[in-house]
N, C-alpha and C. Protein backbone atom coordinates (compact mmCIF):
# COMPACT_ATOMS: atom_id res chain seq x y z
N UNK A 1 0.84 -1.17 0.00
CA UNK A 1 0.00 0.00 0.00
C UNK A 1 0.89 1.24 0.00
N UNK A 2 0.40 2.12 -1.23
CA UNK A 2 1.39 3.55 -0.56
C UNK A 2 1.15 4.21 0.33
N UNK A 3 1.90 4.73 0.51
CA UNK A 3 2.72 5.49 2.07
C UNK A 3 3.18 6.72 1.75
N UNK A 4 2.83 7.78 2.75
CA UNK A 4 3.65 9.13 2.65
C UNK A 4 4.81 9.07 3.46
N UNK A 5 5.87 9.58 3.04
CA UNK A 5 7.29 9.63 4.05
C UNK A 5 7.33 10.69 4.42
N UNK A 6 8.29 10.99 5.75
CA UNK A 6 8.55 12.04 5.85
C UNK A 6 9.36 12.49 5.21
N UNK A 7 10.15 12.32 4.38
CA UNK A 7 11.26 13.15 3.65
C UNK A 7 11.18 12.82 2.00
N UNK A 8 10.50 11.93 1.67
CA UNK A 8 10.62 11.47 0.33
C UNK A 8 8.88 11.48 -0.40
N UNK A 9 7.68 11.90 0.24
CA UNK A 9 6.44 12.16 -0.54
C UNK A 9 6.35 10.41 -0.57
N UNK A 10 5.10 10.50 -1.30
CA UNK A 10 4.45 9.22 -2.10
C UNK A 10 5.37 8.39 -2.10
N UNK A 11 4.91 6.77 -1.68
CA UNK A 11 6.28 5.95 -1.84
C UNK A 11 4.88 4.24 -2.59
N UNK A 12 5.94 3.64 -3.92
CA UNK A 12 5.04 2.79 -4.26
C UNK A 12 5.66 1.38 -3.98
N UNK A 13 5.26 0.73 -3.53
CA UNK A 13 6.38 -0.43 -3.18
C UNK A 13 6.96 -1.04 -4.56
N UNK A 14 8.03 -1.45 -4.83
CA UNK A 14 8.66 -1.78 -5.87
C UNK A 14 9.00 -0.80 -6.31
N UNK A 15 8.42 0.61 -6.91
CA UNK A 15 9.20 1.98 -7.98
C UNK A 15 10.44 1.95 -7.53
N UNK A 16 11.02 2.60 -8.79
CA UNK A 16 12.31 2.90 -8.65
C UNK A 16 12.05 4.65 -9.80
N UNK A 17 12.97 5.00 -9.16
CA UNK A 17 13.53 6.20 -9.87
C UNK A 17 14.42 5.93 -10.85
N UNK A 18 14.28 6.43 -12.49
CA UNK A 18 15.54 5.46 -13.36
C UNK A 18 16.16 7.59 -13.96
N UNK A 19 17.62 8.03 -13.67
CA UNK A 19 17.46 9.10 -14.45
C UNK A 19 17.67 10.13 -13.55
N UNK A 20 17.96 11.06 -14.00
CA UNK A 20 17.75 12.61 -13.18
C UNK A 20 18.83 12.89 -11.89
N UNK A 21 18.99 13.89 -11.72
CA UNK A 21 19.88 14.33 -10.16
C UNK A 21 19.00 15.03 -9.47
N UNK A 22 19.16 15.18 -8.58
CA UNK A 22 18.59 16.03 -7.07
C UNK A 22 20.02 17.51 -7.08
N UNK A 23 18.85 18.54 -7.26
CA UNK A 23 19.90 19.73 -6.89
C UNK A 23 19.48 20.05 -5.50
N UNK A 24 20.27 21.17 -5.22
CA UNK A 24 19.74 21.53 -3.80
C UNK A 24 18.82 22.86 -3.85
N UNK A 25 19.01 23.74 -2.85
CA UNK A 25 17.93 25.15 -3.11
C UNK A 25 16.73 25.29 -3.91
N UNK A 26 17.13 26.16 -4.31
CA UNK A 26 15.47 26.62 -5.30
C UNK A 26 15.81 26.18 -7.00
N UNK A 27 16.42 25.17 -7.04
CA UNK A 27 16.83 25.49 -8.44
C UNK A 27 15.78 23.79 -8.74
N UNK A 28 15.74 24.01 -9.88
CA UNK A 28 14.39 22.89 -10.06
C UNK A 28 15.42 21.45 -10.27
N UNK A 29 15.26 20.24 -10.33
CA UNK A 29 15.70 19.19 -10.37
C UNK A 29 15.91 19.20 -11.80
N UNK A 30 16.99 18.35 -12.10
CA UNK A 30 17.17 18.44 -13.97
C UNK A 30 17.20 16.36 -14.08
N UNK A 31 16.43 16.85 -15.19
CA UNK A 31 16.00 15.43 -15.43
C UNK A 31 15.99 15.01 -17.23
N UNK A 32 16.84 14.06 -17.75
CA UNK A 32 16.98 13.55 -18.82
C UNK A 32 16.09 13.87 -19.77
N UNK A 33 15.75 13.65 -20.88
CA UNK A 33 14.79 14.38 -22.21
C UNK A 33 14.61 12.57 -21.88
N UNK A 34 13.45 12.41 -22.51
CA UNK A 34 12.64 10.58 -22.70
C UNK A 34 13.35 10.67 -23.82
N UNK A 35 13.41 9.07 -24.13
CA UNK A 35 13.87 8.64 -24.94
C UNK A 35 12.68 8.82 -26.29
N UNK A 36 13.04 9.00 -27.09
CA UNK A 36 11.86 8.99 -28.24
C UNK A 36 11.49 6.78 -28.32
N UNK A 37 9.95 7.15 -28.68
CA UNK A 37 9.54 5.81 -28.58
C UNK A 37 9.96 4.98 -29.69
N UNK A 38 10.29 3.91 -29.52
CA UNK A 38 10.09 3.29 -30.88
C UNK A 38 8.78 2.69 -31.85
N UNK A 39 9.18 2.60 -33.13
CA UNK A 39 7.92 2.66 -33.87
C UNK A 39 7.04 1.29 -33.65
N UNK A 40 5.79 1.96 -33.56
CA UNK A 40 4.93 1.28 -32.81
C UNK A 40 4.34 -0.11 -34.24
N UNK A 41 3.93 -1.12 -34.06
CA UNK A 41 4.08 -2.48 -34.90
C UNK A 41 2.70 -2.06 -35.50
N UNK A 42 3.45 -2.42 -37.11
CA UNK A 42 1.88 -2.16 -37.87
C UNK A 42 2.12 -0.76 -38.48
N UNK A 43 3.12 -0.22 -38.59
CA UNK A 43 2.99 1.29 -38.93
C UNK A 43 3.65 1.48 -40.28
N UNK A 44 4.35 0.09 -40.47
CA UNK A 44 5.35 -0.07 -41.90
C UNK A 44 4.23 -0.30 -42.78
N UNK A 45 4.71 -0.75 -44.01
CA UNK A 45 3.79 -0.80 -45.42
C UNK A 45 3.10 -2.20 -45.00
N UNK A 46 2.33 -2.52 -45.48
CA UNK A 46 1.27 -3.61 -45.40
C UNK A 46 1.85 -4.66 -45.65
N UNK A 47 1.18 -5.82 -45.03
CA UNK A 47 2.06 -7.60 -45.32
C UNK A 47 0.97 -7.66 -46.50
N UNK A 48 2.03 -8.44 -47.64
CA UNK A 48 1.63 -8.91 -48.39
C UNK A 48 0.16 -9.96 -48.14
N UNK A 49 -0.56 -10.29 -48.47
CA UNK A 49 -1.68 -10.98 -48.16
C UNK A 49 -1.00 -12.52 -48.03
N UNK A 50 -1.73 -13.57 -47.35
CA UNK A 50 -1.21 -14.86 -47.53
C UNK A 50 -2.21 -15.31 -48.86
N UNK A 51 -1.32 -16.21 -49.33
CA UNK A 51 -2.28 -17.61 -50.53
C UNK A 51 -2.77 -18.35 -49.60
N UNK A 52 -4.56 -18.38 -50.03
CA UNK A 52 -5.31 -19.87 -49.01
C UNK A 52 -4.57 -21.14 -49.64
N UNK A 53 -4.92 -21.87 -48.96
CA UNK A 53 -4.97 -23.23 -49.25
C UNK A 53 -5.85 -23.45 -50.66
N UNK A 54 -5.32 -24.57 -51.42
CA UNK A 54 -6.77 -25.02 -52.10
C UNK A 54 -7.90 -25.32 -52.20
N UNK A 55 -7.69 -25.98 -50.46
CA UNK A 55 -8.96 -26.64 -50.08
C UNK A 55 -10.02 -25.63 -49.28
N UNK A 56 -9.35 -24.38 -48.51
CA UNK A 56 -10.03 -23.41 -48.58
C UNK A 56 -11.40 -22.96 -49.64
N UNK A 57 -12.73 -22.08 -49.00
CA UNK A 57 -13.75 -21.57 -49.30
C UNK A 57 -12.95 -20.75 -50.31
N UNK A 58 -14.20 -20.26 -51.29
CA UNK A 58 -13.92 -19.62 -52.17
C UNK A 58 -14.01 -18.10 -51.78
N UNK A 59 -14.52 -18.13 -50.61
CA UNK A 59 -14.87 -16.73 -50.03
C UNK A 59 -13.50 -16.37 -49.88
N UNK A 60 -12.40 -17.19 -49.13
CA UNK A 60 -11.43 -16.91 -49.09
C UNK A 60 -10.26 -16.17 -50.27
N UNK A 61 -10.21 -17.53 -51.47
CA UNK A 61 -9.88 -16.86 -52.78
C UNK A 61 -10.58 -15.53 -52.67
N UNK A 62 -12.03 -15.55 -53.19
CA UNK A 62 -12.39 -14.05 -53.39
C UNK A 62 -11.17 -12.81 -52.70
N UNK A 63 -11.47 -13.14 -51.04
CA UNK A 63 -11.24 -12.30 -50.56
C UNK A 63 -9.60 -11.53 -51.24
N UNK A 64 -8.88 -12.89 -51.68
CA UNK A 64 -7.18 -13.12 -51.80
C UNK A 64 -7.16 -12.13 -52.68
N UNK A 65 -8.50 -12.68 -54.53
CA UNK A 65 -8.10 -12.09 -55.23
C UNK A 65 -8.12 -10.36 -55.48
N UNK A 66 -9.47 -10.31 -54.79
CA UNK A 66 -9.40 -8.59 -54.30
C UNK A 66 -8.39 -7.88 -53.86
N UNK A 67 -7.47 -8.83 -53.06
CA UNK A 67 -6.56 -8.18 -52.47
C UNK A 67 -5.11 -7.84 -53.44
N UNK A 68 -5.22 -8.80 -54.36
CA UNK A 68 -4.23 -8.46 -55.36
C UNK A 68 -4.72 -7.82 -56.77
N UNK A 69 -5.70 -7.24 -56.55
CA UNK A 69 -6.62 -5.90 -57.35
C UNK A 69 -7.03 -6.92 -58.64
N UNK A 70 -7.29 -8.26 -58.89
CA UNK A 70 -7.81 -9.08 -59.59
C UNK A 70 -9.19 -8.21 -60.23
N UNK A 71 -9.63 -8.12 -61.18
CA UNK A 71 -11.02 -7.45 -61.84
C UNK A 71 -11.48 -8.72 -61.80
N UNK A 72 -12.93 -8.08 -62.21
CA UNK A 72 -13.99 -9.17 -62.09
C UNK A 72 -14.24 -10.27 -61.14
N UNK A 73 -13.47 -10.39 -59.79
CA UNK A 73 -12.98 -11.16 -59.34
C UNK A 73 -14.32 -11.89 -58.24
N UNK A 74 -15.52 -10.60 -58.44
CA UNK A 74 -16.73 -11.24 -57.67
C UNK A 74 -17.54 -12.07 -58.59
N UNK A 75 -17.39 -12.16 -59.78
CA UNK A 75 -17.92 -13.16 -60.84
C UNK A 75 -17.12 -14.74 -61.11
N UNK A 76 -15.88 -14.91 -60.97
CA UNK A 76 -15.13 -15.68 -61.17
C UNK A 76 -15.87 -17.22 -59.95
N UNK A 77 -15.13 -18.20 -61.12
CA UNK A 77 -15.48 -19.86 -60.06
C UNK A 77 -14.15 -19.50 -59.06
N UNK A 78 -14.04 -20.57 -58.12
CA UNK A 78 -13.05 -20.86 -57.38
C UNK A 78 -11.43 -21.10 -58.60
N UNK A 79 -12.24 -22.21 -59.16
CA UNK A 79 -11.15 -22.29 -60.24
C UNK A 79 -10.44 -21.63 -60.41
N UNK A 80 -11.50 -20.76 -61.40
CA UNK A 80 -11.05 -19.44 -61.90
C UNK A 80 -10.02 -18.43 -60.81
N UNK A 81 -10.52 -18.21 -59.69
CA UNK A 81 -9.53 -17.54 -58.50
C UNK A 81 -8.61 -17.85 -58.42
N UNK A 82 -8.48 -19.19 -58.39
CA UNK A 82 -6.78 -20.28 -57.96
C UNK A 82 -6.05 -19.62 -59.39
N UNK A 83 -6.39 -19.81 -60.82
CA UNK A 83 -6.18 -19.55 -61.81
C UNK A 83 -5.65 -18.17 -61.92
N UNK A 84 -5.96 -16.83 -61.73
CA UNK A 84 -6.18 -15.43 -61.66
C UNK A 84 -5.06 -15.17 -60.57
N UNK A 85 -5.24 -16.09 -59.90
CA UNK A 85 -4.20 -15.20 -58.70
C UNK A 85 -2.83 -16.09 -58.95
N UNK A 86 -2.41 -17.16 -59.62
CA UNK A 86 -1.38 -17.36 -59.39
C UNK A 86 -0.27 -17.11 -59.83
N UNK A 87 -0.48 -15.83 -60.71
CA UNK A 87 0.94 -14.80 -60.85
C UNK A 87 1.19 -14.05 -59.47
N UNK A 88 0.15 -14.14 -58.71
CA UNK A 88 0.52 -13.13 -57.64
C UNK A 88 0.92 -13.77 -56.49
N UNK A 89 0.97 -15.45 -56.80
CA UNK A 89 1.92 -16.23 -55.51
C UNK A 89 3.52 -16.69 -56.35
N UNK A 90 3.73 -16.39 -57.25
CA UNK A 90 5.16 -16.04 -57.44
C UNK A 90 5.79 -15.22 -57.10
């Protein structure tokens, strides 16, 4: 449970202080710039789509061939999908 100290304020069990010095007088405490974050996942260019299976729904193809800008691709058989998209699994 936290605790007030007498000399140190708010205390959390486990914290640690990482950084910074303690000045004395009136002069304000000086404390490190943060590190800039690193880039957060998902922010690069898009993953290529995966190839279904064969045995996979055709909903799936559909979905594949849309994704590799296939035309006509809501009219097409399954066939036809496996067929259409497989320049785009080379």
């Amino acid at each position: 449970m936290p605790k007030i100290t007498r000399h140190g304020g708010p205390t959390i069990a486990g914290a640690t202080v990482v950084g910074g010095t303690w000045t004395d007088g009136d002069e304000p405490d000086a404390w490190p710039e943060p590190e800039e974050p690193a880039p957060a996942a998902g922010t690069g260019p898009p993953a290529a789509p995966e190839r279904p299976a064969e045995a996979a729904p055709k909903t799936a193809w559909l979905e594949y061939a849309e994704s590799l800008g296939v035309e006509g691709a809501a009219e097409m058989t399954k066939k036809q999908l496996i067929d259409a998209t497989a320049q785009g699994a080379e």
